[in-house]
Protein backbone atom coordinates (compact mmCIF):
# COMPACT_ATOMS: atom_id res chain seq x y z
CA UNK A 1 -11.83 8.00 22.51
CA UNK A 2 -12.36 7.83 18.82
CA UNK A 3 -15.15 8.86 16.41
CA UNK A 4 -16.63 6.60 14.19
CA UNK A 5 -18.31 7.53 11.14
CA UNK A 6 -20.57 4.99 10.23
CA UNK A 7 -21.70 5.00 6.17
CA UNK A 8 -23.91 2.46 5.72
CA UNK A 9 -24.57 0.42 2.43
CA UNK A 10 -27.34 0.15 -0.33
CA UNK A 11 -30.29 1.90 0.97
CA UNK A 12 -28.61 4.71 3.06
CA UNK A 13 -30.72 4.33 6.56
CA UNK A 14 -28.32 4.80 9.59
CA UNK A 15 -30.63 2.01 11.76
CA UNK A 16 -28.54 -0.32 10.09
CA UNK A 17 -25.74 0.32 12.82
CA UNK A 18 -28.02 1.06 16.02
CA UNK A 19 -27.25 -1.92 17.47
CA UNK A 20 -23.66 -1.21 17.41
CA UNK A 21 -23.27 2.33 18.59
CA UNK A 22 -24.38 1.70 21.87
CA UNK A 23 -21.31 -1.21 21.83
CA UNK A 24 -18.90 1.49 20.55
CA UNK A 25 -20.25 3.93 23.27
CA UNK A 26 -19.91 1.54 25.91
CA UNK A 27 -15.90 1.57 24.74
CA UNK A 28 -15.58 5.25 25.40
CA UNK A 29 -16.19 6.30 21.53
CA UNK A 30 -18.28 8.74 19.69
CA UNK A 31 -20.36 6.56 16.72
CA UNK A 32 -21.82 8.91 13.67
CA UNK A 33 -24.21 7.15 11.81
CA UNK A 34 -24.74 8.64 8.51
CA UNK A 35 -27.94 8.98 6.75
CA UNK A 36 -27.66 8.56 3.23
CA UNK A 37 -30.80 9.29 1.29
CA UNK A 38 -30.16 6.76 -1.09
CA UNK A 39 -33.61 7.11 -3.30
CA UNK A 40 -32.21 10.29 -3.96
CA UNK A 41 -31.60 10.28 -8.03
CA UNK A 42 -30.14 13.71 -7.87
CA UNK A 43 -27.62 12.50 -5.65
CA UNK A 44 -24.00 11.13 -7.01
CA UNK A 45 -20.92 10.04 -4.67
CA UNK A 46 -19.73 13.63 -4.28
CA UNK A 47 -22.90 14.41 -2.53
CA UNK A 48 -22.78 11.58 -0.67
CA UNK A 49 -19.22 12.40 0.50
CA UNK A 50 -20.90 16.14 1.51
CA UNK A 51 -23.71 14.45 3.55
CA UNK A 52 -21.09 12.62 5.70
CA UNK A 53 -18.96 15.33 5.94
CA UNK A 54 -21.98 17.60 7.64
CA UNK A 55 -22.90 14.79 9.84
CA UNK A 56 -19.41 14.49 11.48
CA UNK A 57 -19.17 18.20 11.66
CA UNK A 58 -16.02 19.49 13.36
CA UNK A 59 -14.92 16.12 15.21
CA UNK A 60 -11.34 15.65 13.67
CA UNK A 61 -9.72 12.28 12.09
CA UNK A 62 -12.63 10.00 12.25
CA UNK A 63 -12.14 6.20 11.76
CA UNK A 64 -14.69 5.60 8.97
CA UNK A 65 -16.77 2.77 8.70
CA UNK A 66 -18.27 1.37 5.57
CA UNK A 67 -20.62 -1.14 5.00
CA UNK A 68 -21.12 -3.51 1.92
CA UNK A 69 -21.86 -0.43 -0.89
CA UNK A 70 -20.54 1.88 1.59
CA UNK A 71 -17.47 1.07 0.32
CA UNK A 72 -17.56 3.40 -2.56
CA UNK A 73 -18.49 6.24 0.03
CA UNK A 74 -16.10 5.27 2.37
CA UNK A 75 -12.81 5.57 0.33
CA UNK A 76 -13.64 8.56 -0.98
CA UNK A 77 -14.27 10.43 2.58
CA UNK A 78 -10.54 8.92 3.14
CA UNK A 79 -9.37 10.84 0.18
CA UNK A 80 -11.09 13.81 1.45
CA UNK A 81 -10.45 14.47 4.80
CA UNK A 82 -7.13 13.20 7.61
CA UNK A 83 -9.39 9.90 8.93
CA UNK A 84 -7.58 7.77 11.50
CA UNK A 85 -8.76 4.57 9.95
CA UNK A 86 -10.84 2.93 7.08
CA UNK A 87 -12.78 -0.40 8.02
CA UNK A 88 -14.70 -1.63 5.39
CA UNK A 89 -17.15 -4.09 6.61
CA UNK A 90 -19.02 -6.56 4.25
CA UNK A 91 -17.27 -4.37 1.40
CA UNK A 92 -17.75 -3.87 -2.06
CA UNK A 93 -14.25 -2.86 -2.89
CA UNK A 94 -14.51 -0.78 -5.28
CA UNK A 95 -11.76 -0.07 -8.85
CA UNK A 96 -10.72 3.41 -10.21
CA UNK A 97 -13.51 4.15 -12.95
CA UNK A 98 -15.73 1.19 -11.96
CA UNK A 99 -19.49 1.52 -11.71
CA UNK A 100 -21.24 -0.13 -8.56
CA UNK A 101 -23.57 -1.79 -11.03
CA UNK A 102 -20.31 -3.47 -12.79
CA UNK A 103 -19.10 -4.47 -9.55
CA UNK A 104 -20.78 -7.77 -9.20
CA UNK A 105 -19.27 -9.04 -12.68
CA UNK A 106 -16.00 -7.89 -12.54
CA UNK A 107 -15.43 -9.39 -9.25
CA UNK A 108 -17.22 -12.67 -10.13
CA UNK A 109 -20.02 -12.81 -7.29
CA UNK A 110 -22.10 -15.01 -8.73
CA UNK A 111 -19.86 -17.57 -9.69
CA UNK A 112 -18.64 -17.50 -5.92
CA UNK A 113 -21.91 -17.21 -4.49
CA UNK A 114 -22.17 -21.12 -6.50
CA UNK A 115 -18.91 -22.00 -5.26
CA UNK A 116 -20.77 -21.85 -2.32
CA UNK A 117 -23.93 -23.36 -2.77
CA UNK A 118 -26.19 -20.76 -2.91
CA UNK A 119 -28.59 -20.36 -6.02
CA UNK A 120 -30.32 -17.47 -6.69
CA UNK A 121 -31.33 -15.17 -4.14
CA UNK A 122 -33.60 -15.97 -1.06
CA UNK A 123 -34.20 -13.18 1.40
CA UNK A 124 -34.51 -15.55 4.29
CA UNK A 125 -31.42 -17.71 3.29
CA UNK A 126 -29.41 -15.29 2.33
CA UNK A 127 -30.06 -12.06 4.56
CA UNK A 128 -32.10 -13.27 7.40
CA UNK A 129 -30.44 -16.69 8.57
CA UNK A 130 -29.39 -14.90 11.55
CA UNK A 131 -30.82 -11.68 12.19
CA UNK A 132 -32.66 -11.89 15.45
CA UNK A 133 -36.32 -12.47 16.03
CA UNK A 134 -37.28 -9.18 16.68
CA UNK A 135 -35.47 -7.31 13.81
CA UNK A 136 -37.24 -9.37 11.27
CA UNK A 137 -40.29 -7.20 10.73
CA UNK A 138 -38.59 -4.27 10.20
CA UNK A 139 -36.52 -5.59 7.69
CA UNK A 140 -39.07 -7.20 6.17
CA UNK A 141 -41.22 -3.97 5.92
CA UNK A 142 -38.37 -2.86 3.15
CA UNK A 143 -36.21 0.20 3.64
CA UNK A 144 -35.40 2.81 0.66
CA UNK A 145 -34.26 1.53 -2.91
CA UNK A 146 -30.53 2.11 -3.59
CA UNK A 147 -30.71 4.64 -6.54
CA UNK A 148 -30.21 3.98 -10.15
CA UNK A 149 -27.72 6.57 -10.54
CA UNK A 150 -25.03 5.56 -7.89
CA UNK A 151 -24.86 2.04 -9.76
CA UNK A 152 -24.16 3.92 -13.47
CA UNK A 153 -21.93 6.21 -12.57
CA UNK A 154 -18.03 5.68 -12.73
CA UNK A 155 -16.07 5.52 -9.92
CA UNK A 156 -14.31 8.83 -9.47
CA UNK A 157 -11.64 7.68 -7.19
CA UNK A 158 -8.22 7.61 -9.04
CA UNK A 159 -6.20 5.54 -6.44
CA UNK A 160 -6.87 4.25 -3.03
CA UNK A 161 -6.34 6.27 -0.63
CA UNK A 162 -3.42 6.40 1.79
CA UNK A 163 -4.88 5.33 4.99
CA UNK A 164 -4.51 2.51 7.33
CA UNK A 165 -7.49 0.01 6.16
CA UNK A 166 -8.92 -2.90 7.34
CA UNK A 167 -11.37 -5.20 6.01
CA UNK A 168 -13.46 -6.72 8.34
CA UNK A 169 -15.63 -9.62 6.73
CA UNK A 170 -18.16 -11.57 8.10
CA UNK A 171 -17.62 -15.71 8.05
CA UNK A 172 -20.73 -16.98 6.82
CA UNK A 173 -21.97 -13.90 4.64
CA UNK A 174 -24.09 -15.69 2.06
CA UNK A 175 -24.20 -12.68 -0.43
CA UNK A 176 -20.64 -11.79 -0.38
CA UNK A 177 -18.78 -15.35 0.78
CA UNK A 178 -16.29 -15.23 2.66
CA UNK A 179 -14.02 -16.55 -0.04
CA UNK A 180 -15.01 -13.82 -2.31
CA UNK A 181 -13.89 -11.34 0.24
CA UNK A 182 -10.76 -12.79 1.31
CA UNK A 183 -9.98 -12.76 -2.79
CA UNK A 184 -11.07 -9.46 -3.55
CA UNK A 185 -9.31 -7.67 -0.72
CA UNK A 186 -6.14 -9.51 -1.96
CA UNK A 187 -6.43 -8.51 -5.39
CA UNK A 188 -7.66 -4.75 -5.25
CA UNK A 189 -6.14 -3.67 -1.63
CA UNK A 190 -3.31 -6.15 -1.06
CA UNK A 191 -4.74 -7.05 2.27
CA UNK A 192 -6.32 -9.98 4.67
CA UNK A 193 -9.05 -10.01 6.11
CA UNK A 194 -10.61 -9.88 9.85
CA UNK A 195 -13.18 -12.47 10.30
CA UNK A 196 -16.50 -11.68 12.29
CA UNK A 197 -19.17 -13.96 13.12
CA UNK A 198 -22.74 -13.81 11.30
CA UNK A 199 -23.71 -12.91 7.87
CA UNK A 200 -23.82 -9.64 5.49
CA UNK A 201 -25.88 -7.91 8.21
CA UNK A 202 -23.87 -8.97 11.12
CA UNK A 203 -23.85 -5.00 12.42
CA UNK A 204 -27.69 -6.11 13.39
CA UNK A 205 -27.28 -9.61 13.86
CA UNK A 206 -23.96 -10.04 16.31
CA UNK A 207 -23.05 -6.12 17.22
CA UNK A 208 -20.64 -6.52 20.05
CA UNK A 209 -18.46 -8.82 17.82
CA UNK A 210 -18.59 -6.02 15.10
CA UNK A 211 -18.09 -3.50 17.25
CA UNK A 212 -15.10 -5.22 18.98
CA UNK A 213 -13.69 -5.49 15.37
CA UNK A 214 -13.74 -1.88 14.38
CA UNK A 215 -12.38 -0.75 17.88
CA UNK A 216 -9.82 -3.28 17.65
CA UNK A 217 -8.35 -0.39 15.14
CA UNK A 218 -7.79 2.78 17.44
């Protein structure tokens, strides 16, 4: 049995993985989803890190989880504490002294988001293509705004940390493509990727495949 810690990405709210911790229980692990107030603007990644770290409590050498803007969360937990693994899912990897707002630029998203042919951005297109029926209101109702302050402030992580990591990236993600993620985990990490059906919000949209993925790592 493993633990998972589960950070989710812009917006904080730990529903995002509820469809997948009942896959990861049915494997004989212990998911954590963390709650991230993410409205918070008191809140920078240190107290993020703190949040996570008093929502796994005492469980030892989690494999951590982290979603899309997770990412930034993620890595630094793996600098903090022994974790048995780091999957980032949907990631935005992030650079020593980079800001989550200069992200998108410095990794060239919207030219690869053209590359793919995708315009703009279109909630249903790009986010909802193929999130179940019965999901759709509540993501539609809007969850809480990711905070100004986490995308100004600089990245406080000095070098990635020295964990096992996979990236786990989902094959027809229309806000990250998968091109984009194959190139920036090459570039920043050195690594591949593991492909997973669905789009950005495949945790909701095709859990047991996601949930295979991350305990494909233990």
């Amino acid at each position: 049995m493993a633990t998972f810690l589960l950070i989710p990405g812009a917006g904080g709210e730990p529903w995002f993985f509820h469809r997948v911790e009942p896959e990861l229980r049915a494997r004989g692990h212990d998911p954590v989803a963390v709650d991230l107030p993410a409205d918070d603007e008191s809140l920078d990644w240190p107290d993020y890190v703190a949040l996570a770290l008093k929502a796994l409590g005492d469980r030892p050498s989690p494999v951590v989880v982290a979603q899309s803007m997770g990412a930034f969360t993620g890595a630094l937990i793996a600098a903090e504490i022994p974790v048995r693994h780091l999957v980032l899912l949907n990631p935005m990897i992030p650079a020593p002294g980079e800001t989550a707002g200069q992200w998108w630029e410095a990794v060239g998203q919207e030219q690869a988001r053209r590359e793919a042919g995708y315009e703009g951005f279109d909630m249903e297109r790009d986010f909802l293509h193929d999130i179940p029926d019965f999901l759709r209101a509540d993501l539609l109702a809007g969850g809480r705004p990711q905070s100004d302050r986490s995308f100004a402030a600089p990245y406080p992580l000095r070098a990635w940390p020295d964990v096992p990591t996979t990236v786990v990236a989902a094959a027809d993600d229309r806000l990250f493509p998968l091109a984009l993620q194959k190139r920036v985990a090459r570039e920043r990490l050195g690594l591949g990727v593991v492909e997973v059906p669905g789009g950005h919000l495949n945790a909701l949209s095709y859990p047991a495949e996601v949930a295979a993925a991350l305990a494909a790592v233990v």
